[in-house]
N, C-alpha and C. Protein backbone atom coordinates (compact mmCIF):
# COMPACT_ATOMS: atom_id res chain seq x y z
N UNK A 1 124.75 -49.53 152.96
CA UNK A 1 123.53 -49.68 153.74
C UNK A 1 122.75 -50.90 153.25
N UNK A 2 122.07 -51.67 154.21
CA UNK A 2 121.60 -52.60 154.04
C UNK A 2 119.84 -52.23 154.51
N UNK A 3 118.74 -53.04 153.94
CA UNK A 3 117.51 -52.52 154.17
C UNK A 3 117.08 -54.49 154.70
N UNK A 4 116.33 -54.21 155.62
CA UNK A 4 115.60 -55.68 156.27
C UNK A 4 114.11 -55.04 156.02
N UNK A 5 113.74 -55.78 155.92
CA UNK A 5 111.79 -55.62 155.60
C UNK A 5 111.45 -56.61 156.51
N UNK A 6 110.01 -55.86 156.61
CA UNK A 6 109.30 -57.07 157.57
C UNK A 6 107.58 -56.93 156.99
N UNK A 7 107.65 -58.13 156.19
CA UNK A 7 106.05 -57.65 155.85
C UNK A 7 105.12 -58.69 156.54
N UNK A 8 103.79 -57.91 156.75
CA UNK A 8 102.96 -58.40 157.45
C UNK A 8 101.72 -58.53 156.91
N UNK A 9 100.97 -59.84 157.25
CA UNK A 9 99.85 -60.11 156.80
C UNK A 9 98.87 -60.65 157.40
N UNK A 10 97.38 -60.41 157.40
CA UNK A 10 96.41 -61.12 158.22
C UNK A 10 96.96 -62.51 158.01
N UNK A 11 96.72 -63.30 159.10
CA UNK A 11 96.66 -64.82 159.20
C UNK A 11 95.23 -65.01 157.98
N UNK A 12 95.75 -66.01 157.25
CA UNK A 12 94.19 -66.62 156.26
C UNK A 12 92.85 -66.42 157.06
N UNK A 13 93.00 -67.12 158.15
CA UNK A 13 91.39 -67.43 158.79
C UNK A 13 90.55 -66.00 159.31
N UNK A 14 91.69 -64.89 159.60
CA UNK A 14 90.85 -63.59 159.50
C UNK A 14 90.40 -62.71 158.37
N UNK A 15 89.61 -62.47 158.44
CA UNK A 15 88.91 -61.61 157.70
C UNK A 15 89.09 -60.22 157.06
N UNK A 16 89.81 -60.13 155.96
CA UNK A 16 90.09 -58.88 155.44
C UNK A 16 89.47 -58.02 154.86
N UNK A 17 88.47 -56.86 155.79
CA UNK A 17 87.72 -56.18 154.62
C UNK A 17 88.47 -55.11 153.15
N UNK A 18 89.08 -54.97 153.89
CA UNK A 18 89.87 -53.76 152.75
C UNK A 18 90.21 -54.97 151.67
N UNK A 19 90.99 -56.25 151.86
CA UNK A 19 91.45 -56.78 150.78
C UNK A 19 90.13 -56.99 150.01
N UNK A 20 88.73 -57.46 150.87
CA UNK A 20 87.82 -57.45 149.66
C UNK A 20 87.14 -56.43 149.03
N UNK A 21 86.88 -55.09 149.60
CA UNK A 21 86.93 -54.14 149.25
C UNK A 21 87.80 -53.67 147.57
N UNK A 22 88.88 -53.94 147.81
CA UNK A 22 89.68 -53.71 146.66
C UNK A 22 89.84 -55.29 145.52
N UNK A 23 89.57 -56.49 146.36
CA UNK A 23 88.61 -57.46 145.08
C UNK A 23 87.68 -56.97 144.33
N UNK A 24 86.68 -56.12 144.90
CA UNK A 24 85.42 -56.46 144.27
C UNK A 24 85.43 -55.16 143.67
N UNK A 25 86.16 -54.04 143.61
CA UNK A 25 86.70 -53.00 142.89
C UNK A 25 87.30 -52.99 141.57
N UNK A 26 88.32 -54.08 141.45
CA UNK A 26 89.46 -54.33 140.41
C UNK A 26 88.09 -54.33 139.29
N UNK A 27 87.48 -55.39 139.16
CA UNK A 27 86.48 -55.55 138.26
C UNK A 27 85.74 -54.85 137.66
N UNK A 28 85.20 -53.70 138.75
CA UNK A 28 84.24 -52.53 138.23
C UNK A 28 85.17 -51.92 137.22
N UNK A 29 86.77 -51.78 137.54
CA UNK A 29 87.48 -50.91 137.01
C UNK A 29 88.05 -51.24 135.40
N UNK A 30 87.63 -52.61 135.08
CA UNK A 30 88.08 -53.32 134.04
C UNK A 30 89.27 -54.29 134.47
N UNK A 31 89.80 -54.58 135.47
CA UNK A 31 90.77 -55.20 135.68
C UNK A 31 89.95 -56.66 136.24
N UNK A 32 90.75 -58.00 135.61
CA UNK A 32 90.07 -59.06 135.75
C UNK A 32 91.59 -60.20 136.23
N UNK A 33 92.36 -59.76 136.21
CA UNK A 33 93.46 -60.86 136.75
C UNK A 33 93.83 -61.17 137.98
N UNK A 34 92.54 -60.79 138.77
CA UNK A 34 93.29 -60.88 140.54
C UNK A 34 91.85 -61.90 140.79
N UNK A 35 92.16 -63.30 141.69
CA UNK A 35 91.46 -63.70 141.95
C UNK A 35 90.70 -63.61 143.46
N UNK A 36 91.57 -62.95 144.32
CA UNK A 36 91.17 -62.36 145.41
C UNK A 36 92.90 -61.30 145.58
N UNK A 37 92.30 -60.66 147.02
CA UNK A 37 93.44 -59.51 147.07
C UNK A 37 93.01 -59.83 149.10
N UNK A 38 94.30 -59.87 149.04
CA UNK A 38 94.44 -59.40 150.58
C UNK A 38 95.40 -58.61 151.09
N UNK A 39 95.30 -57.66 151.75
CA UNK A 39 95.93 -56.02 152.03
C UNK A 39 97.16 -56.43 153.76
N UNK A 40 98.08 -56.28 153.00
CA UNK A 40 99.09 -56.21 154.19
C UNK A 40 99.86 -55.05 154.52
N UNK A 41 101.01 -54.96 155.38
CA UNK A 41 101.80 -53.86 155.92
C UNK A 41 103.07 -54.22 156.08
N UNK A 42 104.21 -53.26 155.38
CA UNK A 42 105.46 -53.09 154.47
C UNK A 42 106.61 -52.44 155.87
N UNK A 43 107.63 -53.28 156.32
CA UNK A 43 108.82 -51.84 157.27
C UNK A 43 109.56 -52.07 156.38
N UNK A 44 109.78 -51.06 156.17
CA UNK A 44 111.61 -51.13 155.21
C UNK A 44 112.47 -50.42 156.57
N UNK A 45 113.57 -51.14 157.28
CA UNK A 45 114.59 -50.92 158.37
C UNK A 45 115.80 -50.73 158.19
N UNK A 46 116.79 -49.16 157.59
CA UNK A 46 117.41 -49.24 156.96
C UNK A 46 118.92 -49.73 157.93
N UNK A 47 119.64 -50.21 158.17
CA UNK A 47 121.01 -50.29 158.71
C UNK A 47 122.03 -49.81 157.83
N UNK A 48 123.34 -49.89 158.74
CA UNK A 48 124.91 -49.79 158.33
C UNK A 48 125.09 -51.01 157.86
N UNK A 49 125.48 -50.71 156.57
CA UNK A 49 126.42 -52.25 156.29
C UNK A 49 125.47 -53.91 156.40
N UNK A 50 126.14 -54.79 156.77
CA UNK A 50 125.25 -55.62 156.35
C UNK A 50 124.66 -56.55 157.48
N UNK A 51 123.65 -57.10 157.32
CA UNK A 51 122.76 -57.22 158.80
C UNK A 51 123.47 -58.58 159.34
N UNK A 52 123.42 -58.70 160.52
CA UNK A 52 124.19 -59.89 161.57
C UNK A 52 123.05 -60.41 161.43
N UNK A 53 123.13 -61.72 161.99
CA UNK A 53 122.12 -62.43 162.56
C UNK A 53 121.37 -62.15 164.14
N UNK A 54 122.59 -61.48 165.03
CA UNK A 54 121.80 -60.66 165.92
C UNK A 54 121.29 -59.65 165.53
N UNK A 55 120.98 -58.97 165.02
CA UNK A 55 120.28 -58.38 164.34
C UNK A 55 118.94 -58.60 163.92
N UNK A 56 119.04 -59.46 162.92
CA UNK A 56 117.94 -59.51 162.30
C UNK A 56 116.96 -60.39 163.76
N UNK A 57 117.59 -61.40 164.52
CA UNK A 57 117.00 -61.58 165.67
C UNK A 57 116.02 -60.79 166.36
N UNK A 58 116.70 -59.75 166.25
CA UNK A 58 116.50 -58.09 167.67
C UNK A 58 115.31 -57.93 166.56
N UNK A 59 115.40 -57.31 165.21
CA UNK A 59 114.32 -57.42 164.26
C UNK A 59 113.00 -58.50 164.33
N UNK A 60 113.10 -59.40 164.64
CA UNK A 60 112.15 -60.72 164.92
C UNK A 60 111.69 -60.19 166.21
N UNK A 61 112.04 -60.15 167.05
CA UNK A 61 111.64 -59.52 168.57
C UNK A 61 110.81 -58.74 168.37
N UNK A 62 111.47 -57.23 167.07
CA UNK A 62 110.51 -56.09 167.28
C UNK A 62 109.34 -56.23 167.04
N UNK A 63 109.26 -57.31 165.85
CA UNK A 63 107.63 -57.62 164.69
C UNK A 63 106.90 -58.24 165.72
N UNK A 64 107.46 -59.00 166.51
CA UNK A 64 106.94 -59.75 167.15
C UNK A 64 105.97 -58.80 168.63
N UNK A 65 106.85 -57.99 169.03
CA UNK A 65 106.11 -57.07 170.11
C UNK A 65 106.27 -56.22 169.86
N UNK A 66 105.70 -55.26 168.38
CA UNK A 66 105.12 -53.86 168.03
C UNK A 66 104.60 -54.10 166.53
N UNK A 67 105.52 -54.54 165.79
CA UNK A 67 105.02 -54.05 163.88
C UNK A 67 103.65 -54.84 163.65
N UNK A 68 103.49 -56.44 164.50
CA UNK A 68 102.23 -56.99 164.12
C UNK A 68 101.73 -57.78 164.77
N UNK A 69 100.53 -57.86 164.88
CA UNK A 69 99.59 -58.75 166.06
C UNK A 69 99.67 -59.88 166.06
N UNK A 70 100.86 -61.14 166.67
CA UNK A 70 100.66 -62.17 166.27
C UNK A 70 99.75 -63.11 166.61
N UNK A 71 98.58 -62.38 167.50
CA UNK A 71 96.77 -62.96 167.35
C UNK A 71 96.18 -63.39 166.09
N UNK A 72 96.58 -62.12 165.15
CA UNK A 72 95.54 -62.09 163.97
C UNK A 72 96.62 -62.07 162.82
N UNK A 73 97.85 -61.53 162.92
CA UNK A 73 98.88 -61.60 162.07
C UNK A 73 100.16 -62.41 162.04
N UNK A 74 100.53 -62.55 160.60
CA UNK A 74 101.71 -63.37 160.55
C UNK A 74 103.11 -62.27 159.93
N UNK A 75 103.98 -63.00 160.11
CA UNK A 75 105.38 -61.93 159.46
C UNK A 75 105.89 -63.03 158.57
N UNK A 76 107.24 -61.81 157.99
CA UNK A 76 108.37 -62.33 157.74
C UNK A 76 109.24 -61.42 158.06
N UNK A 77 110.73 -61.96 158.15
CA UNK A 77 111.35 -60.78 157.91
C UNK A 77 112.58 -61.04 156.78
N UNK A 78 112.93 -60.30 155.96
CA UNK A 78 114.03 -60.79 155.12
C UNK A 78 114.80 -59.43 154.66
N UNK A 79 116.14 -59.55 153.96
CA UNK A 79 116.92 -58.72 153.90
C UNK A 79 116.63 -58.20 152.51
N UNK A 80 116.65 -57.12 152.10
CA UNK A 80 116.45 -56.75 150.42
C UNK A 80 117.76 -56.02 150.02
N UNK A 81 118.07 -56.47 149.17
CA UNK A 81 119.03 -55.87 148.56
C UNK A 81 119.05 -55.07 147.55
C-alpha cells in the first residue's frame, strides 16, 4: 500500500485566526521557538501498490474541486512512504 497526502494551507495573504491564536498561546505556555504558526489540513489517501501518475492527477483534480478552496487555499500533493 501506498499513502498520497495532500496538505493544505491558507494562501499567505489570508488571514489565519487559529494559527494566531495558537502563536500567541505557545508563549503563555513557556514555549518560545515558534516565530509565528499557521494552521493547515492533512488527507492521508491510502491506495494499492504504488501510485501512477494518473492517479496522482485524478488526486490533483480532487484537492482541487473538494479537499481545498483554491480562492483562499493552496495544496500539495505528494506520495509518503
Amino acid at each position: 500500500m501506498a499513502k498520497i497526502v495532500v496538505d493544505v494551507m491558507l494562501k499567505p495573504e489570508i488571514l489565519d485566526p487559529q494559527g494566531s491564536a495558537v502563536s500567541a498561546a505557545l508563549p503563555r505556555l513557556g514555549f518560545t521557538f515558534a516565530k509565528s504558526v499557521r494552521q493547515g489540513k492533512r488527507f492521508e489517501i491510502e491506495i494499492e501498490g504504488e501510485p501512477t501518475a494518473a492517479q496522482l492527477a485524478e488526486v490533483e483534480v480532487a484537492a482541487e474541486k473538494l479537499l481545498a478552496n483554491p480562492v483562499i487555499e493552496t495544496f500539495v500533493v505528494r506520495v509518503e512512504k
